[in-house]
C-alpha atoms as a PDB file:
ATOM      1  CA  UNK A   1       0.935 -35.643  -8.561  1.00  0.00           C
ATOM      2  CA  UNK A   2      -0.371 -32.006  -7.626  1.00  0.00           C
ATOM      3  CA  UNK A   3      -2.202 -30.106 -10.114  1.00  0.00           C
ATOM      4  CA  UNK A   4      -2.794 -26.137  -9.737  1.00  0.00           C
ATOM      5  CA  UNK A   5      -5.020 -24.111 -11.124  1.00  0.00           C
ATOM      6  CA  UNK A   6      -5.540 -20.693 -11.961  1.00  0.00           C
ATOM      7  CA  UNK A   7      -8.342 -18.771 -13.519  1.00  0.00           C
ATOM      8  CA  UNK A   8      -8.098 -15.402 -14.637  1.00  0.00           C
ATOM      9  CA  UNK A   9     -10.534 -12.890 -16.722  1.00  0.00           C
ATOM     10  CA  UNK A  10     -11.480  -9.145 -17.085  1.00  0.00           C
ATOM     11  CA  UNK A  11     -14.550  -7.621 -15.408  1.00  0.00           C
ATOM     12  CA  UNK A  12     -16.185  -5.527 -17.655  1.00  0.00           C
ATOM     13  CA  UNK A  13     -19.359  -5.145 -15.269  1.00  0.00           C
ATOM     14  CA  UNK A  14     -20.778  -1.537 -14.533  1.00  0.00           C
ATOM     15  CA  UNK A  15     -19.142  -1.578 -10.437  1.00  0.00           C
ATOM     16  CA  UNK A  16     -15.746  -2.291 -11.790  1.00  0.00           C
ATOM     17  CA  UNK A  17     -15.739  -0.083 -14.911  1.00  0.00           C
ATOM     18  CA  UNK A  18     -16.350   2.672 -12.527  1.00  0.00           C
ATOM     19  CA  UNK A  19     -13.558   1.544  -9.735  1.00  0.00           C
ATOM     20  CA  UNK A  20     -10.973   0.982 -12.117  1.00  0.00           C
ATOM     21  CA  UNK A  21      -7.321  -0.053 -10.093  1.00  0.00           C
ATOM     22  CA  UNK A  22      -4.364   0.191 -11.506  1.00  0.00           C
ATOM     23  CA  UNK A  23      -2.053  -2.714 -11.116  1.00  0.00           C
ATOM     24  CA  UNK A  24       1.144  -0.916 -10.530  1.00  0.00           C
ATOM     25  CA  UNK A  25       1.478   2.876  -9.027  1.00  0.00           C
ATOM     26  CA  UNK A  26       4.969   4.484  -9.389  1.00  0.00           C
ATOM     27  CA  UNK A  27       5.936   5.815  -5.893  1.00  0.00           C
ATOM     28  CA  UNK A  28       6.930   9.600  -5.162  1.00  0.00           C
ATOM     29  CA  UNK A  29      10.203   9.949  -4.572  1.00  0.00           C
ATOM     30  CA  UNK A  30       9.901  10.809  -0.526  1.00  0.00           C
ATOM     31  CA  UNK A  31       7.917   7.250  -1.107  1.00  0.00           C
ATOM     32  CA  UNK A  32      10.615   5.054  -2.896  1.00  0.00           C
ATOM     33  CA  UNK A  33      12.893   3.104  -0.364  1.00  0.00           C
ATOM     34  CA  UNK A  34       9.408   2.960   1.579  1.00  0.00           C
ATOM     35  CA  UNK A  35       6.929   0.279   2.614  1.00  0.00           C
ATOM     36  CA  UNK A  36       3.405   0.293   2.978  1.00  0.00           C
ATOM     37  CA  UNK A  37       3.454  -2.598   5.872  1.00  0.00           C
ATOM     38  CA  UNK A  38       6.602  -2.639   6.754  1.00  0.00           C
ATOM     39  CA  UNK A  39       5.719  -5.176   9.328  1.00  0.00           C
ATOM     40  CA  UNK A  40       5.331  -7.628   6.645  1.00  0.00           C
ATOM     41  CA  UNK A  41       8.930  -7.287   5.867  1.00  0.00           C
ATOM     42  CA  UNK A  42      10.447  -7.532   9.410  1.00  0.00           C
ATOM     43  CA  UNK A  43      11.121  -3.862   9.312  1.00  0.00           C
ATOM     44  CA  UNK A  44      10.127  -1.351  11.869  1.00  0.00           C
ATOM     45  CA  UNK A  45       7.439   1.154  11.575  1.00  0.00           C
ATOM     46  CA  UNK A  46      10.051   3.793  10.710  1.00  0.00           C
ATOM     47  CA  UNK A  47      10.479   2.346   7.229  1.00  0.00           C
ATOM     48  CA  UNK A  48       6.494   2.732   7.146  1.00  0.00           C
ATOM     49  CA  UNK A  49       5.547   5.060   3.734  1.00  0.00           C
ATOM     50  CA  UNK A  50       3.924   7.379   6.337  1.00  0.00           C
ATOM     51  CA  UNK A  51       6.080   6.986   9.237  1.00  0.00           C
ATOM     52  CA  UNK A  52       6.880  11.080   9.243  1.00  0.00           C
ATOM     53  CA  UNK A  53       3.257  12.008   9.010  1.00  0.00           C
ATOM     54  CA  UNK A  54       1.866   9.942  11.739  1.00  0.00           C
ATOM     55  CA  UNK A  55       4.968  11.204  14.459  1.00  0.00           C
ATOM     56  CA  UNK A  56       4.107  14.617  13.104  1.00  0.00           C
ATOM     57  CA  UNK A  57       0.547  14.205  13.827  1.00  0.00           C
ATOM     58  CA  UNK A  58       1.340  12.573  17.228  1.00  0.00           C
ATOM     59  CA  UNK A  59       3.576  15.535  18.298  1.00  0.00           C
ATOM     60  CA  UNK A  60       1.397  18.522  17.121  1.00  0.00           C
ATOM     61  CA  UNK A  61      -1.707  16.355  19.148  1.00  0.00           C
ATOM     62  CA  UNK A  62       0.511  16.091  22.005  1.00  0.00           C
ATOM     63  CA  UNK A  63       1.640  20.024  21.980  1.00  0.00           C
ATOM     64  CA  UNK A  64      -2.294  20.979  22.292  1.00  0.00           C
END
């Protein structure tokens, strides 16, 4: 037989009081249909949340 286990809880220490996450964030819509590793997916970089902003980096760094 195999037995699991999980243990869950809720910090309520000062350090995560003050860095609170939030489980879910609701994309933009330029950001929906994205990933942020698309790697992790099989999909190329192109499908990459900031796939346009790196290339458009790249190019202006390359035009200087």
């Amino acid at each position: 037989m195999k037995v699991s286990w999980q243990v869950t809880g809720i910090r309520k220490d000062a350090f995560a009081e003050a860095n609170h996450t939030d489980v879910e964030i609701e994309k933009s819509a330029g950001e929906k249909g994205r990933y942020i590793h698309p790697e992790v997916f099989g999909l190329d970089d192109e499908y990459g949340i900031d796939f346009e902003r790196h290339t458009g980096f790249i190019k202006r760094a390359h035009k200087e």
